[in-house]
Protein backbone atom coordinates (compact mmCIF):
# COMPACT_ATOMS: atom_id res chain seq x y z
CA UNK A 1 -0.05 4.36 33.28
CA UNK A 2 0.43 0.71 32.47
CA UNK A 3 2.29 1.94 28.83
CA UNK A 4 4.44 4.87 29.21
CA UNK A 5 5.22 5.26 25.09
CA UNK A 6 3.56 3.97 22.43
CA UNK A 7 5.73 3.78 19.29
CA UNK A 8 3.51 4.53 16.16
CA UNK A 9 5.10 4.12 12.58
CA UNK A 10 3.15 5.83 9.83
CA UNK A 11 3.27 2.99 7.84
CA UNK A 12 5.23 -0.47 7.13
CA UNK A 13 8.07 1.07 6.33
CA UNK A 14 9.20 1.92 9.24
CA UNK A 15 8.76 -0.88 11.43
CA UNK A 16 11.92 -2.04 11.63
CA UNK A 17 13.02 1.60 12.89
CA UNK A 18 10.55 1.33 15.22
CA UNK A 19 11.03 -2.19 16.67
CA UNK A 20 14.89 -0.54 17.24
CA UNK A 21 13.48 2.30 18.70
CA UNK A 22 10.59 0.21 21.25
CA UNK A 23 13.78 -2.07 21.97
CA UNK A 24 15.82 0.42 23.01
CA UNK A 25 13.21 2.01 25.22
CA UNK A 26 12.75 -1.10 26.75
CA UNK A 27 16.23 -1.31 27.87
CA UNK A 28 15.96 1.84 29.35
CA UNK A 29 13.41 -0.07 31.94
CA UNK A 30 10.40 1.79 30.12
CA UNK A 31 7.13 0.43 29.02
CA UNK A 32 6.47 0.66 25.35
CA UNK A 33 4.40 -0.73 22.68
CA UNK A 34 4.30 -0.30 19.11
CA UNK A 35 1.39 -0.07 16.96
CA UNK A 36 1.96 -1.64 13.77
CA UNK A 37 -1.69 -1.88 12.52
CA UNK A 38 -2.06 -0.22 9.43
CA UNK A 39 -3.94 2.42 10.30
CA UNK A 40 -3.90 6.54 9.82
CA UNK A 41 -1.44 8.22 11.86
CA UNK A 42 -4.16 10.28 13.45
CA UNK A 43 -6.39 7.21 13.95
CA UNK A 44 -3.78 5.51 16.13
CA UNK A 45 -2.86 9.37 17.80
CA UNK A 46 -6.38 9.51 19.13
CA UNK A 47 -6.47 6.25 19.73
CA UNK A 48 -3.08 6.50 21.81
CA UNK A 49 -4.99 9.58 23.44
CA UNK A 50 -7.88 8.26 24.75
CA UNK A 51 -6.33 5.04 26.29
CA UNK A 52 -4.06 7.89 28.03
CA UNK A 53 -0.61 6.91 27.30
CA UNK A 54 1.85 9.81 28.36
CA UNK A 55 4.35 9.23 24.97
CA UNK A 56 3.31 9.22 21.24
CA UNK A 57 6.66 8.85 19.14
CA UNK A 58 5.65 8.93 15.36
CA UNK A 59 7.99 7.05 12.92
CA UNK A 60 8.40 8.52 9.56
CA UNK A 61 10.73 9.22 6.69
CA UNK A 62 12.33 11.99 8.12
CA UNK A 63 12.97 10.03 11.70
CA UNK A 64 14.74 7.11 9.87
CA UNK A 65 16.97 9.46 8.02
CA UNK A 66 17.83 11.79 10.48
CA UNK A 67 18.37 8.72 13.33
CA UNK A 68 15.70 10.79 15.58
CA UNK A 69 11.99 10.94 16.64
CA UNK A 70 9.24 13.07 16.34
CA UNK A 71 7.71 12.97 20.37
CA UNK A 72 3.54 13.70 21.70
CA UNK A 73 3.40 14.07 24.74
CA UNK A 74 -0.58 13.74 25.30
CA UNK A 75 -0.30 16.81 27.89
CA UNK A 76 1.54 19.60 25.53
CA UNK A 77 0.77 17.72 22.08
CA UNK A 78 3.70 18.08 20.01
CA UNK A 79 7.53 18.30 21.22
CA UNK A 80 9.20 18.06 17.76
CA UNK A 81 11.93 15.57 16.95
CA UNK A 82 14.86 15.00 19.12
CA UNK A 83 17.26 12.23 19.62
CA UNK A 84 15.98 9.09 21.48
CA UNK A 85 18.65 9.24 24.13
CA UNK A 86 17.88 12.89 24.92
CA UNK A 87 14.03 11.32 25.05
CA UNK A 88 14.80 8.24 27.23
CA UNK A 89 16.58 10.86 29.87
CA UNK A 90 13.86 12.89 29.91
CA UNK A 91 10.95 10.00 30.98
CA UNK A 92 13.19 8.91 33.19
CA UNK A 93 14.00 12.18 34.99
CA UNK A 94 9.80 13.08 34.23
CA UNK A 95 8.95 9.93 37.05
């Protein structure tokens, strides 16, 4: 698909964790976008869903404390947080 992750922050509060997250994915040679609209976090999930993009990573509270990420995959719905690097290996290895 022409976006591999989209990077979704549950509100602006977040945005510059997630514009350090997107950038880092781009480094990694994957393609990202984040949606900074302020929108629900479902509304942009289903909205994510139906334009088929493989990665969801949510952006909250608990992801900017913790340093982590909370990852959709649009196949098996929710993965649970994990590190980005751990994430960023395992699209890569996925292709």
């Amino acid at each position: 698909s022409p976006v591999q992750v989209k990077v979704l922050p549950l509100s602006e509060h977040y945005l510059d964790y997630a514009s350090q997250v997107a950038d880092k994915l781009n480094a990694a040679g994957l393609r990202v976008e984040t949606d900074d609209r302020n929108e629900k976090i479902g509304y942009k999930i289903r909205e994510a869903q139906m334009q088929k993009v493989p990665y969801m990573l949510v952006i909250g509270e608990k992801e900017v404390e913790s340093g982590n990420i909370s990852v959709r995959d649009r196949a098996e719905g929710d993965l649970g947080m994990m590190p980005l690097d751990d994430f960023i290996e395992k699209v890569q290895t996925a292709d």
